[in-house]
C-alpha atoms as a PDB file:
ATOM      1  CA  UNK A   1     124.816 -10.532 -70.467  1.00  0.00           C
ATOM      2  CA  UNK A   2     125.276  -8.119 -73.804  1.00  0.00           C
ATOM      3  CA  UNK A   3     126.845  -4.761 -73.178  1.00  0.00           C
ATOM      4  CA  UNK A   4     127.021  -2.301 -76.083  1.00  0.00           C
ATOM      5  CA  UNK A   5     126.455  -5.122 -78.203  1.00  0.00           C
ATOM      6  CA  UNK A   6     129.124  -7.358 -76.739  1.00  0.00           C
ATOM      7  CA  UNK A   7     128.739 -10.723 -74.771  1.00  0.00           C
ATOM      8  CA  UNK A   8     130.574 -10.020 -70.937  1.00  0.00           C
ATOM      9  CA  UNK A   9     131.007 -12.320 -68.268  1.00  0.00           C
ATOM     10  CA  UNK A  10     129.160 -15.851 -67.522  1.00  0.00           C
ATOM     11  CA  UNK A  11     125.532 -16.482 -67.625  1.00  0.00           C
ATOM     12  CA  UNK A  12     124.378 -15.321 -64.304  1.00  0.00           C
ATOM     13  CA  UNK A  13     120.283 -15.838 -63.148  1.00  0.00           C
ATOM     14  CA  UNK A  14     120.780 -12.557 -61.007  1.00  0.00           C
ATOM     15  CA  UNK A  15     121.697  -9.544 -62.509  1.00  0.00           C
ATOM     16  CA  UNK A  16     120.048  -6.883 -60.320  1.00  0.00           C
ATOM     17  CA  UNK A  17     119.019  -7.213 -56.578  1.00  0.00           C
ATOM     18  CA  UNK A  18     116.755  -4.921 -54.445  1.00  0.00           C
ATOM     19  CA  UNK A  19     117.386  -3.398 -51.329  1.00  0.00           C
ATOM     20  CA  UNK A  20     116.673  -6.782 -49.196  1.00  0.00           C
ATOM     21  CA  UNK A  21     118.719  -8.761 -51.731  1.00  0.00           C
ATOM     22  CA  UNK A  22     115.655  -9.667 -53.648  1.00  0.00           C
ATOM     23  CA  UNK A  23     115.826 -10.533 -57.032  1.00  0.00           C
ATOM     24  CA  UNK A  24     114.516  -8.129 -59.636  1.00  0.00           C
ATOM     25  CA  UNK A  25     113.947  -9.254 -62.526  1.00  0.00           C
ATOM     26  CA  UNK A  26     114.486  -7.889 -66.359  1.00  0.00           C
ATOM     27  CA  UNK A  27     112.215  -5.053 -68.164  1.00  0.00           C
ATOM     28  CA  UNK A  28     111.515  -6.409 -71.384  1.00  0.00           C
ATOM     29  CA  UNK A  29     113.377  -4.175 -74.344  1.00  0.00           C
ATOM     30  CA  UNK A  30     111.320  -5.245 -77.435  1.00  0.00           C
ATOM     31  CA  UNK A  31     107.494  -4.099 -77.479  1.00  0.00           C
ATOM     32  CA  UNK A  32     106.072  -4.112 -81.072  1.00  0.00           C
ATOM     33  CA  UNK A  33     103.269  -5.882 -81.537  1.00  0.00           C
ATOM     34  CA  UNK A  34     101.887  -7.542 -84.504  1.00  0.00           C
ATOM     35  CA  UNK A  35      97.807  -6.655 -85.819  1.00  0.00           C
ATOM     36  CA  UNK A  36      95.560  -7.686 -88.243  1.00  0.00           C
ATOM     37  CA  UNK A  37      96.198  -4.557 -90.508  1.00  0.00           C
ATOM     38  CA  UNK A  38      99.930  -3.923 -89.134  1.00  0.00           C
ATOM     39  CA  UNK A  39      98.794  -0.673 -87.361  1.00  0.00           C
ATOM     40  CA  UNK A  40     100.680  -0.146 -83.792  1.00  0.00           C
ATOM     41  CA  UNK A  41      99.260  -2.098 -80.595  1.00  0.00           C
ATOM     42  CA  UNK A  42      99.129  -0.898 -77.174  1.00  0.00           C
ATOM     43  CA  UNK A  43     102.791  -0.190 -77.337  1.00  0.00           C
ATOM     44  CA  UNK A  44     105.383   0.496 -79.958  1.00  0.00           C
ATOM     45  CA  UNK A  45     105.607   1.004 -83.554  1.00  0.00           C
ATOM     46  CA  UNK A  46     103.236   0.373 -86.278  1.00  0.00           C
ATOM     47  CA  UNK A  47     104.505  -2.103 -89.557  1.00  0.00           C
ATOM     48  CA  UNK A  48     103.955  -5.492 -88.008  1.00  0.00           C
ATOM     49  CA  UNK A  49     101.081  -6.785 -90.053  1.00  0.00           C
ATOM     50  CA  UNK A  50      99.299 -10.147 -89.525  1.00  0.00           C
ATOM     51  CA  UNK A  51     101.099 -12.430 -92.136  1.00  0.00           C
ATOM     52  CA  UNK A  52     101.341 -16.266 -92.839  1.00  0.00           C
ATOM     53  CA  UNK A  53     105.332 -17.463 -92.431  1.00  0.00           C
ATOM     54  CA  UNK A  54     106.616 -13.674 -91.903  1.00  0.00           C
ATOM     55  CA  UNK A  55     107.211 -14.139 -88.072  1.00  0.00           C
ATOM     56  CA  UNK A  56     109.076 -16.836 -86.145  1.00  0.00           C
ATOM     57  CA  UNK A  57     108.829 -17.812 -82.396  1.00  0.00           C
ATOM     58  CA  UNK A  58     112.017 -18.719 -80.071  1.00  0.00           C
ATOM     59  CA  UNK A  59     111.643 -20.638 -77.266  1.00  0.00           C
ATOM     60  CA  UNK A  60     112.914 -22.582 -74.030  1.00  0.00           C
ATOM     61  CA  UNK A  61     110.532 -25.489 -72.927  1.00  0.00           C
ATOM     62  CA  UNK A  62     112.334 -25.238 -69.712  1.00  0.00           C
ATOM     63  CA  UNK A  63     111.103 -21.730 -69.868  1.00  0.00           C
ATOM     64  CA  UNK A  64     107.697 -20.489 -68.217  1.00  0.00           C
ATOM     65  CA  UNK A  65     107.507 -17.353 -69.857  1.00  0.00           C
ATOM     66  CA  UNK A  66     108.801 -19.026 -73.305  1.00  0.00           C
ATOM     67  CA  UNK A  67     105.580 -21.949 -72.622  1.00  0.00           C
ATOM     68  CA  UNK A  68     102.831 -19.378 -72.263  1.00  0.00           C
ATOM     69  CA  UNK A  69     103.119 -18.836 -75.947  1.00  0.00           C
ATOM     70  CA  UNK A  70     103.863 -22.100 -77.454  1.00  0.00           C
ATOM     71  CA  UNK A  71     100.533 -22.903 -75.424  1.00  0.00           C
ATOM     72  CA  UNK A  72      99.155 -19.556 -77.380  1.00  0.00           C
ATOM     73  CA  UNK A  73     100.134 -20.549 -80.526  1.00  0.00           C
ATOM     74  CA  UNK A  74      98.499 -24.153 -80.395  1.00  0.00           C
ATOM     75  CA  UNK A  75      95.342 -23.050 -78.860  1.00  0.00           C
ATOM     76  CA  UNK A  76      94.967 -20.740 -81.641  1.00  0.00           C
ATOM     77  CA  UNK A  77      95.887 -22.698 -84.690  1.00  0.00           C
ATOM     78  CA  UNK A  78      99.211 -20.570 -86.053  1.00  0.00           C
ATOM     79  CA  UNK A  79     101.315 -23.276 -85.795  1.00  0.00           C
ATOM     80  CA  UNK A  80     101.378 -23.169 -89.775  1.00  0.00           C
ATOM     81  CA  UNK A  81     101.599 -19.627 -89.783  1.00  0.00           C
ATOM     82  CA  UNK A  82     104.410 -18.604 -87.007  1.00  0.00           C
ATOM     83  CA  UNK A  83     107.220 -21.299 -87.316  1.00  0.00           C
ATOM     84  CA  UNK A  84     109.420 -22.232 -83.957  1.00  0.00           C
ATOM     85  CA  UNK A  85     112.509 -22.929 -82.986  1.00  0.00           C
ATOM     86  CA  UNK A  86     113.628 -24.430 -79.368  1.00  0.00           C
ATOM     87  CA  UNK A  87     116.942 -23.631 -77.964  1.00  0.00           C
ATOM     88  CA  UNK A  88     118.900 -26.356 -75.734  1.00  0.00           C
ATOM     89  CA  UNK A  89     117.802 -27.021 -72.321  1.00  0.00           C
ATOM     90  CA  UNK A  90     121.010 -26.422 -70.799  1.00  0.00           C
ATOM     91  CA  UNK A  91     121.889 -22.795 -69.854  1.00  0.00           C
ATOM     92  CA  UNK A  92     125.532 -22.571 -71.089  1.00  0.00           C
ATOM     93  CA  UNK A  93     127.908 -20.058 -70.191  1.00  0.00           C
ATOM     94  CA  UNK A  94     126.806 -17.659 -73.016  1.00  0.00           C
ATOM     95  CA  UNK A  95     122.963 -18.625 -71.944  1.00  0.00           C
ATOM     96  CA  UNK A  96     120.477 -19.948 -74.774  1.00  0.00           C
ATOM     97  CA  UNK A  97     122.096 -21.952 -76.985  1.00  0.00           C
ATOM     98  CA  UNK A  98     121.144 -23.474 -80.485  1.00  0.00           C
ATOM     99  CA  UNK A  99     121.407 -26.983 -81.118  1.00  0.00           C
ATOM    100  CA  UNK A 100     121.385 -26.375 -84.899  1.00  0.00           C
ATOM    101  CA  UNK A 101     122.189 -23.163 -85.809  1.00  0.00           C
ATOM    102  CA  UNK A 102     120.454 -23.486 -88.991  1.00  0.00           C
ATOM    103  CA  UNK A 103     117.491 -23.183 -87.283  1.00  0.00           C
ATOM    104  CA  UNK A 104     118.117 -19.423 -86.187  1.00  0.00           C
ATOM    105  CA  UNK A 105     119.432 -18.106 -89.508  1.00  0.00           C
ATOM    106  CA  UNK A 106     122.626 -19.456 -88.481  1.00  0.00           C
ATOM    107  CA  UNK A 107     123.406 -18.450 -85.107  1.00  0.00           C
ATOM    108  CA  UNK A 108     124.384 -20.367 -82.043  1.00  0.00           C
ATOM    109  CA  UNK A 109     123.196 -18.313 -79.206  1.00  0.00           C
ATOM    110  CA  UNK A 110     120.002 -16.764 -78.428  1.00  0.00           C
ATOM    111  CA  UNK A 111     122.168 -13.077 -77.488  1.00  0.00           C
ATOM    112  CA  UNK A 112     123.283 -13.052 -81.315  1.00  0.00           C
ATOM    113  CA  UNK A 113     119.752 -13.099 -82.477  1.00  0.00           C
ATOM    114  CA  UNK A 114     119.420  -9.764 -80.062  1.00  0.00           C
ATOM    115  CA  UNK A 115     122.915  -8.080 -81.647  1.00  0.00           C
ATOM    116  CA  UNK A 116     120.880  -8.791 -85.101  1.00  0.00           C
ATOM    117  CA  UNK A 117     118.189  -6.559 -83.988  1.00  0.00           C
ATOM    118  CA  UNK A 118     120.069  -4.099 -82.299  1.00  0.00           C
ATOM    119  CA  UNK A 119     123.696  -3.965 -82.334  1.00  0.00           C
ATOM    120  CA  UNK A 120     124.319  -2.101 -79.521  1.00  0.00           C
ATOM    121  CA  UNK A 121     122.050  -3.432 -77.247  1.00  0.00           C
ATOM    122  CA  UNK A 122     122.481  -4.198 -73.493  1.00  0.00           C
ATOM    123  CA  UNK A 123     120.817  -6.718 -71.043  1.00  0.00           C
ATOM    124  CA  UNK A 124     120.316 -10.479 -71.073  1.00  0.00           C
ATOM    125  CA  UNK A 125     119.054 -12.650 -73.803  1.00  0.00           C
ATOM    126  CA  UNK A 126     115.970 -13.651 -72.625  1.00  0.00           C
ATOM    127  CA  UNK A 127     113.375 -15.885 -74.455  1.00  0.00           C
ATOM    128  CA  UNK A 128     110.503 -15.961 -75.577  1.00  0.00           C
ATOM    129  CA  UNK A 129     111.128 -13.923 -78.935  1.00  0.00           C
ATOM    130  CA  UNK A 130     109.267 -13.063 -82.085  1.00  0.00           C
ATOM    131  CA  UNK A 131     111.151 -12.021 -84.828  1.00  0.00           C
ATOM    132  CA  UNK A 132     109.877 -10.424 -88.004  1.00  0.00           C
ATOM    133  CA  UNK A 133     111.785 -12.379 -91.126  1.00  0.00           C
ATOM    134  CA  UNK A 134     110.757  -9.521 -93.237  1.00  0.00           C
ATOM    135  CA  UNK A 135     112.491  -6.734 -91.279  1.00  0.00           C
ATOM    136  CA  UNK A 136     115.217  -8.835 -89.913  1.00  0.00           C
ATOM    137  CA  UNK A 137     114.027  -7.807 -86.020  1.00  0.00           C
ATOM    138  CA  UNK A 138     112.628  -8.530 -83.133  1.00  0.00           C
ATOM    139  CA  UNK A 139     109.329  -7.592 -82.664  1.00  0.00           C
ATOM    140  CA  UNK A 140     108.703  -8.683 -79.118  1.00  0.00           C
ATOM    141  CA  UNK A 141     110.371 -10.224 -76.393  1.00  0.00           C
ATOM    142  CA  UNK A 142     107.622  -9.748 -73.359  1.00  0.00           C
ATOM    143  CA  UNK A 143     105.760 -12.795 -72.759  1.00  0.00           C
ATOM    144  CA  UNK A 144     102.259 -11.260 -71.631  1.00  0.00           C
ATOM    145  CA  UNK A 145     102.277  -9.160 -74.805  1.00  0.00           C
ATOM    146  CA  UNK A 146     102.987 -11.965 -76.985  1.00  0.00           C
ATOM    147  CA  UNK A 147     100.601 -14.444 -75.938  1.00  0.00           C
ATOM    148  CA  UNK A 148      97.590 -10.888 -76.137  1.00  0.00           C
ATOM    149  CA  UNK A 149      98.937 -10.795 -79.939  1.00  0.00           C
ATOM    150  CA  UNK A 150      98.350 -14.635 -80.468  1.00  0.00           C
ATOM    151  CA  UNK A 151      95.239 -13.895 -79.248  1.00  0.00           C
ATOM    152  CA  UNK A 152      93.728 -11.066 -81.418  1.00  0.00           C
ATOM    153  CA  UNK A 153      96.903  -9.774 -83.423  1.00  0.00           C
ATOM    154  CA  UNK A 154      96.578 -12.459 -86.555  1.00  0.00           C
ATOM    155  CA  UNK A 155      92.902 -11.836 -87.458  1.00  0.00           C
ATOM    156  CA  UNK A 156      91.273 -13.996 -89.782  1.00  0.00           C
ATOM    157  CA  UNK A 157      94.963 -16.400 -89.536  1.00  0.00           C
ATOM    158  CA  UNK A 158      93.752 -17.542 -85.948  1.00  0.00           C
ATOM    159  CA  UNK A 159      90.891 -19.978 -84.411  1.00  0.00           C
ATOM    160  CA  UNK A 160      88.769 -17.416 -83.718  1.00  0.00           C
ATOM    161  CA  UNK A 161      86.620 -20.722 -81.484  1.00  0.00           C
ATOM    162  CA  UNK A 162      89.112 -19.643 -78.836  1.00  0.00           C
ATOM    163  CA  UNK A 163      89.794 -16.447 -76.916  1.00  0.00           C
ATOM    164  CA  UNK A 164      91.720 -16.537 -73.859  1.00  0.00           C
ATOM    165  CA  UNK A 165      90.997 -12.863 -72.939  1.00  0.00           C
ATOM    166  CA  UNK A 166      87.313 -12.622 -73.507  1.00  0.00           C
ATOM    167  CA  UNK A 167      86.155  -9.042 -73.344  1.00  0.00           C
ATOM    168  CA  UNK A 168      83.918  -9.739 -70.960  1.00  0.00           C
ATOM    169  CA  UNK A 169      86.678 -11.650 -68.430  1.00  0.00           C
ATOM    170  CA  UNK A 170      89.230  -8.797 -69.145  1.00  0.00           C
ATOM    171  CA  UNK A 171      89.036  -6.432 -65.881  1.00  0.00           C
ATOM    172  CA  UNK A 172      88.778 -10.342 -63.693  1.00  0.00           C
ATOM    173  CA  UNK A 173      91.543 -12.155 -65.793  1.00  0.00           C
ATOM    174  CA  UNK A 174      93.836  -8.315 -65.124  1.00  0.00           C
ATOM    175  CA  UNK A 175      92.827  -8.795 -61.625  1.00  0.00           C
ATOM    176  CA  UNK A 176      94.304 -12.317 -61.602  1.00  0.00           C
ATOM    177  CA  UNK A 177      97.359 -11.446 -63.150  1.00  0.00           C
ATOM    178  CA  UNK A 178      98.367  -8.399 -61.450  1.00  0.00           C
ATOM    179  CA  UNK A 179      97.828 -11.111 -58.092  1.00  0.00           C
ATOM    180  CA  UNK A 180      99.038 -14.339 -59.453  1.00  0.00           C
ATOM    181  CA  UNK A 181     102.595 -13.035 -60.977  1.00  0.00           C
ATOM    182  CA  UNK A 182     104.349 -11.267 -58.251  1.00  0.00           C
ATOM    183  CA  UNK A 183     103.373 -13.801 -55.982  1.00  0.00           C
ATOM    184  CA  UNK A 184     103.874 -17.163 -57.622  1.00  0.00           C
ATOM    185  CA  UNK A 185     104.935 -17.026 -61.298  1.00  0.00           C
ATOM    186  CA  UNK A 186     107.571 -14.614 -60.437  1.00  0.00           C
ATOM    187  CA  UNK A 187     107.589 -15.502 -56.688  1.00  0.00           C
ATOM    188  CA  UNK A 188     109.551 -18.723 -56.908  1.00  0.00           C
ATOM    189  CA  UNK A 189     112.579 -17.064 -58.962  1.00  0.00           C
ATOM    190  CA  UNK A 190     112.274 -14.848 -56.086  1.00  0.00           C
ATOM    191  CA  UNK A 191     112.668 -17.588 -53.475  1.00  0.00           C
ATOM    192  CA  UNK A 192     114.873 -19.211 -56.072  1.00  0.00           C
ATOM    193  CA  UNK A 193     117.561 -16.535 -56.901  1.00  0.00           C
ATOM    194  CA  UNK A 194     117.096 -14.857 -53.163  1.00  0.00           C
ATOM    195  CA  UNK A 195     120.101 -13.658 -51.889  1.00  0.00           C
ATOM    196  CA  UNK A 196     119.808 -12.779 -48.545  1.00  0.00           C
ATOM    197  CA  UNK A 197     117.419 -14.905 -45.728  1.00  0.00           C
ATOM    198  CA  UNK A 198     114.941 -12.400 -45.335  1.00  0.00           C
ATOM    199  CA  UNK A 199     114.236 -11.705 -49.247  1.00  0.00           C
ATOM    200  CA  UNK A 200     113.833 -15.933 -49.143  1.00  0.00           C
ATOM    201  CA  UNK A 201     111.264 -15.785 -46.594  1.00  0.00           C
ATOM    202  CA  UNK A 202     109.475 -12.666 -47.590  1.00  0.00           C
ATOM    203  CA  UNK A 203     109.205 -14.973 -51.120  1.00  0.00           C
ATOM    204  CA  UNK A 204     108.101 -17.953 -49.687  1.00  0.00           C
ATOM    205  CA  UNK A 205     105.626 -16.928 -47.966  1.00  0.00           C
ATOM    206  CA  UNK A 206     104.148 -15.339 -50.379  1.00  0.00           C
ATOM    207  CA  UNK A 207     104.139 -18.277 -52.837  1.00  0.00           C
ATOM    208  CA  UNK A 208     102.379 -20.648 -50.693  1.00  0.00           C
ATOM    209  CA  UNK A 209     100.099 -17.980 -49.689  1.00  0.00           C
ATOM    210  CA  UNK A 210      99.596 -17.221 -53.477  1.00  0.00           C
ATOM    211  CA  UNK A 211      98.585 -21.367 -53.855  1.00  0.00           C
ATOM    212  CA  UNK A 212      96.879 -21.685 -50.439  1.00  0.00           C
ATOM    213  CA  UNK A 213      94.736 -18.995 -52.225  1.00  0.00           C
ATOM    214  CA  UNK A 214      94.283 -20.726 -55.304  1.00  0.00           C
ATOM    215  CA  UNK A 215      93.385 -24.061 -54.136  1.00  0.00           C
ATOM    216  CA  UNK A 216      90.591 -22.731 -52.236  1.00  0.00           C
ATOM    217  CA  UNK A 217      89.198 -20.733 -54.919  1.00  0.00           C
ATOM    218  CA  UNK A 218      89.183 -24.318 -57.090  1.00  0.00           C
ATOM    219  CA  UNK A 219      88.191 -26.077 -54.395  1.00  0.00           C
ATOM    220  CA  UNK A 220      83.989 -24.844 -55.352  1.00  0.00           C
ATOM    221  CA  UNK A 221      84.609 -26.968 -58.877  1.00  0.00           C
ATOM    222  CA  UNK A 222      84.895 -25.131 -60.933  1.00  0.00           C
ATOM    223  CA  UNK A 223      86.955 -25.571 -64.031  1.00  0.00           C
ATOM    224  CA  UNK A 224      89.359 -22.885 -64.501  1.00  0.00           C
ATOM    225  CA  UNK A 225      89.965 -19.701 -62.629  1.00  0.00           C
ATOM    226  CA  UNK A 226      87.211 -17.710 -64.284  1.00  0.00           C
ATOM    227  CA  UNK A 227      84.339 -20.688 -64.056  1.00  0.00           C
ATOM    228  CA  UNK A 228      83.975 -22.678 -66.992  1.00  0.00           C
ATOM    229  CA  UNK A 229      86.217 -21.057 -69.384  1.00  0.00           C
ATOM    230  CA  UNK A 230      89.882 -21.211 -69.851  1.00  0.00           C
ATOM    231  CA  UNK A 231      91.406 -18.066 -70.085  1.00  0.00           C
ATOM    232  CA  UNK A 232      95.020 -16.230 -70.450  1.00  0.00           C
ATOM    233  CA  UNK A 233      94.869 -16.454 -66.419  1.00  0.00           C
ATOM    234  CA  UNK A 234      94.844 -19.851 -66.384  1.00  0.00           C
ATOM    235  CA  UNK A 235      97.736 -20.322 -69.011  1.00  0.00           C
ATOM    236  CA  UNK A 236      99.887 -18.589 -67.410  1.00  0.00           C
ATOM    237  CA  UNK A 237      99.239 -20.320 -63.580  1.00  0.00           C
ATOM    238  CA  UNK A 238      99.535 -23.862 -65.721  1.00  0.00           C
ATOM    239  CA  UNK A 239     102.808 -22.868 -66.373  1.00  0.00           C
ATOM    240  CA  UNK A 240     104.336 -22.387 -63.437  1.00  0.00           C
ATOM    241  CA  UNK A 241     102.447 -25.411 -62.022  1.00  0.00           C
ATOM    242  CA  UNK A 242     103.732 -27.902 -63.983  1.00  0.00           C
ATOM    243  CA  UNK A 243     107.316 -27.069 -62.965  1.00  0.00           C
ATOM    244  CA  UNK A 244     106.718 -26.423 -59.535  1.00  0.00           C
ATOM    245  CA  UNK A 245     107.367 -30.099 -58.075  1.00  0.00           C
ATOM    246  CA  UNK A 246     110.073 -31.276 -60.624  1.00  0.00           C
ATOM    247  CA  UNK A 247     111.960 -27.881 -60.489  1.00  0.00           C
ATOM    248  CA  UNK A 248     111.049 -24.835 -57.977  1.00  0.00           C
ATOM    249  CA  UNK A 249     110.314 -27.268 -54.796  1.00  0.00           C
ATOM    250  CA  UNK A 250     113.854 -28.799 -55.100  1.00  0.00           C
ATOM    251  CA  UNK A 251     116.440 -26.525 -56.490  1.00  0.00           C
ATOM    252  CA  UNK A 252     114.309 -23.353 -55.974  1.00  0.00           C
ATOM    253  CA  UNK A 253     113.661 -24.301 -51.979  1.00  0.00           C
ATOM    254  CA  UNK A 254     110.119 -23.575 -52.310  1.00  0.00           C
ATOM    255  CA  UNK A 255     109.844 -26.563 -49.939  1.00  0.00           C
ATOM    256  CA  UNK A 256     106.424 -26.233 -47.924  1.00  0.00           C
ATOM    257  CA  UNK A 257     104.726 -28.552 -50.054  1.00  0.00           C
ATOM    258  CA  UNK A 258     104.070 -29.723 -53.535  1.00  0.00           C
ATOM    259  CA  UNK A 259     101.621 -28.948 -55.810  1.00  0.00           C
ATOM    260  CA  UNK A 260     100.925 -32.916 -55.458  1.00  0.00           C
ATOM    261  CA  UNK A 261      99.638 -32.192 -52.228  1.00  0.00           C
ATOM    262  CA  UNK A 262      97.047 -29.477 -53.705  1.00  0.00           C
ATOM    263  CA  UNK A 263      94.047 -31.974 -54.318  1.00  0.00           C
ATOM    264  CA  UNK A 264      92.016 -28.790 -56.540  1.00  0.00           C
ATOM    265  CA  UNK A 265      95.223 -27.873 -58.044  1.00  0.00           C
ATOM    266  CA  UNK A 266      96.417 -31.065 -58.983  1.00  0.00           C
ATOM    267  CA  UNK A 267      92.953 -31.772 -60.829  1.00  0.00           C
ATOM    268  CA  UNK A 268      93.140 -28.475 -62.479  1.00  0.00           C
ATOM    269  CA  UNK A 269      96.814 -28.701 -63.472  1.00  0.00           C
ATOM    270  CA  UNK A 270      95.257 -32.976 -65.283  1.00  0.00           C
ATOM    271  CA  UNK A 271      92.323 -30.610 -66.823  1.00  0.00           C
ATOM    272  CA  UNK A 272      94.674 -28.447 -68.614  1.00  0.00           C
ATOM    273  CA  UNK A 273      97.140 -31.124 -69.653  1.00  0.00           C
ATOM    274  CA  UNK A 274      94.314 -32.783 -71.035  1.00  0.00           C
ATOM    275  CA  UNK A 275      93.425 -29.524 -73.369  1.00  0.00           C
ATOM    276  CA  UNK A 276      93.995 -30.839 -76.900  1.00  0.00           C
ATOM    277  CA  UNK A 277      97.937 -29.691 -77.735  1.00  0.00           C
ATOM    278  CA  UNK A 278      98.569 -27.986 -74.238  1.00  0.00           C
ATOM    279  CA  UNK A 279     100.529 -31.259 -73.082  1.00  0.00           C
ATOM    280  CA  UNK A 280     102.538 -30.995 -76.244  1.00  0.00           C
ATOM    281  CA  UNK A 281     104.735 -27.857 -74.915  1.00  0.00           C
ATOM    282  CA  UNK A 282     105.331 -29.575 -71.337  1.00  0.00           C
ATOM    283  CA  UNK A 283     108.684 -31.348 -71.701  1.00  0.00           C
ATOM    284  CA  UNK A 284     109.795 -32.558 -68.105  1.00  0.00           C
ATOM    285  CA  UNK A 285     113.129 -33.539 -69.839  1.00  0.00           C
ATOM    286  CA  UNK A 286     113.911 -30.444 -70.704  1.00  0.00           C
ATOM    287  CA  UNK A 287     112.486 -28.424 -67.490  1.00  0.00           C
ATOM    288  CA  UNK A 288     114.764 -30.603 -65.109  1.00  0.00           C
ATOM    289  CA  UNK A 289     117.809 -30.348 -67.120  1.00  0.00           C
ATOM    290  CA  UNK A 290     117.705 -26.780 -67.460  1.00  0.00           C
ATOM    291  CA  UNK A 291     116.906 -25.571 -64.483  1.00  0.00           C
ATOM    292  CA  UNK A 292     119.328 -27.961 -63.020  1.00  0.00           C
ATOM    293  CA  UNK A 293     122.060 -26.778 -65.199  1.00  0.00           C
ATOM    294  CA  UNK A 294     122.177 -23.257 -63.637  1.00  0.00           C
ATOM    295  CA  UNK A 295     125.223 -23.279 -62.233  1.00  0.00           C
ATOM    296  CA  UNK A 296     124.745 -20.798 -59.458  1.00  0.00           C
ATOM    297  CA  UNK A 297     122.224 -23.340 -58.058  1.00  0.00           C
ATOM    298  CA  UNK A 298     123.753 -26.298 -58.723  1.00  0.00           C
ATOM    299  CA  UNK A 299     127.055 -25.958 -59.505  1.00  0.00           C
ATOM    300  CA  UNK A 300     127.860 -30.175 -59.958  1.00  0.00           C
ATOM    301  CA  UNK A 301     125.058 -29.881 -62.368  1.00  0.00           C
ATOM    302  CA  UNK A 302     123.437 -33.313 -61.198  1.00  0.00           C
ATOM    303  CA  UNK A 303     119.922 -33.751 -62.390  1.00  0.00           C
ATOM    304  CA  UNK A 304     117.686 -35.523 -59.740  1.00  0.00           C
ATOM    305  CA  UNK A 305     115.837 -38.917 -61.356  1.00  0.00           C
ATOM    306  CA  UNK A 306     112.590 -37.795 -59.123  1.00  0.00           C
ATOM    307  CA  UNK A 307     109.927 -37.129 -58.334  1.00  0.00           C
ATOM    308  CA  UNK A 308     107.123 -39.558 -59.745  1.00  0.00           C
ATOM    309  CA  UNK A 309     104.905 -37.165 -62.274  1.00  0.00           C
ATOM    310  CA  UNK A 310     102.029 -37.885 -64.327  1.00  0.00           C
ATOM    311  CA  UNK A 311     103.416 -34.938 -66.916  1.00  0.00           C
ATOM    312  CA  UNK A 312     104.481 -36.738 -69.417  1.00  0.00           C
END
């Protein structure tokens, strides 16, 4: 991780345990948002205005978090506005790494792209990031906050034929979210990166309780979580979905069962994947060598040739 501005130690999934050995995860340091008219958002400073080619998206497509707004950005027709740039798969012991490095203003890892922004900062280099060209900073690094500015922060730049947080879905699609996250997006890193037998179990639990849940509230037919439309909610349960039976069932031990074996979730999981550009950020490749590549988990770094998906 950075300290002061300087790279210490290996890449390590687990830098700060509870009281059971549970992990905790990261608070998100960057929290500008970009609007329409550049005034502030719901947190940070104002001077981010709505701009075509200003800002530029980094992400993992191993990465969950890093997927919700690649999904945002297609959905809402910006992929001419924000460009993109995809680190390697493979963790490496500095963490994200560049492929080309003249695709992130020449840098090779993903921390030196934080050290641009702030020099002395400490904590891990965690994607997904949107950085401001103009300024030369980061405006953003919290997932949830980035995917609410693809939304409604680019005005008149966006597809306004598609809102994933429909005003009147808000308090239901909050609801899901404040359920669906502790429980299953960020449940299985819990079970994952557990590391003590009782923080695994208290985890596990609670993810299959989170998808027992979930299948029988799809089980009625509907669509998507909030009826017939597809919402925020739903992009950020697809993600975690799609890597649950290549990735989080295996090396993550969240064993119970697959999401194969979820008939309602399975055909939910085919009806977003069949979403016009939603199948183009899902990149099994990439999600099975990089989780497999964490060291701590797997430390020969073999990558399994299974399981049979219908991902692409």
């Amino acid at each position: 991780m950075l300290r002061d501005g300087e790279w210490v130690a290996d890449w390590q999934p687990v830098q700060a345990k509870d009281d059971k050995g549970g992990f905790v995860r990261q608070t998100s340091s960057f929290r500008n948002w970009v609007t329409p008219d550049g005034a502030p958002g719901p947190t940070g400073e104002g001077g981010f205005k709505a701009e075509p080619g200003r800002y530029h998206l980094y992400v993992a497509l191993i990465c969950p978090w890093a997927s919700r707004t690649l999904i945002g950005r297609k959905l809402k027709g910006l992929e001419d506005v924000i460009s993109v740039s995809v680190v390697e798969p493979e963790l490496s012991d500095q963490g994200w790494r560049f492929g080309d490095p003249t695709e992130a203003e020449g840098a090779s890892y993903m921390h030196e792209i934080y050290t641009r922004a702030d020099p002395g900062i400490s904590g891990r280099a965690t994607v997904p990031v949107l950085w401001d060209k103009a300024r030369g900073t980061i405006v953003n690094n919290e997932s949830a906050d980035i995917l609410r500015m693809l939304n409604s922060g680019f005005g008149e730049l966006a597809d306004d034929c598609v809102d994933l947080y429909p005003a009147d879905l808000r308090e239901e699609i909050d609801a899901l979210n404040d359920r669906i996250y502790p429980a299953l997006n960020n449940g299985v890193y819990r079970t994952g990166f557990a590391t003590t037998q009782v923080a695994y179990e208290e985890a596990f639990r609670e993810v299959f309780a989170m998808l027992d849940e979930l299948e029988d509230r799809l089980a009625d037919g509907r669509d998507f979580l909030s009826g017939d439309r597809f919402t925020e909610a739903d992009v950020r349960l697809f993600v975690t979905l799609v890597r649950f039976d290549v990735a989080y069932h295996g090396l993550f031990k969240c064993n119970l069962r697959r999401i194969a074996d979820y008939p309602a979730l399975s055909r939910y999981q085919e009806r977003i994947l069949a979403i016009p550009g939603v199948r183009d950020t899902v990149n099994v490749d990439h999600i099975k060598r990089g989780y497999y590549s964490i060291k701590a988990l797997n430390p020969t770094g073999i990558v399994p040739l299974g399981p049979e998906c219908s991902l692409g």
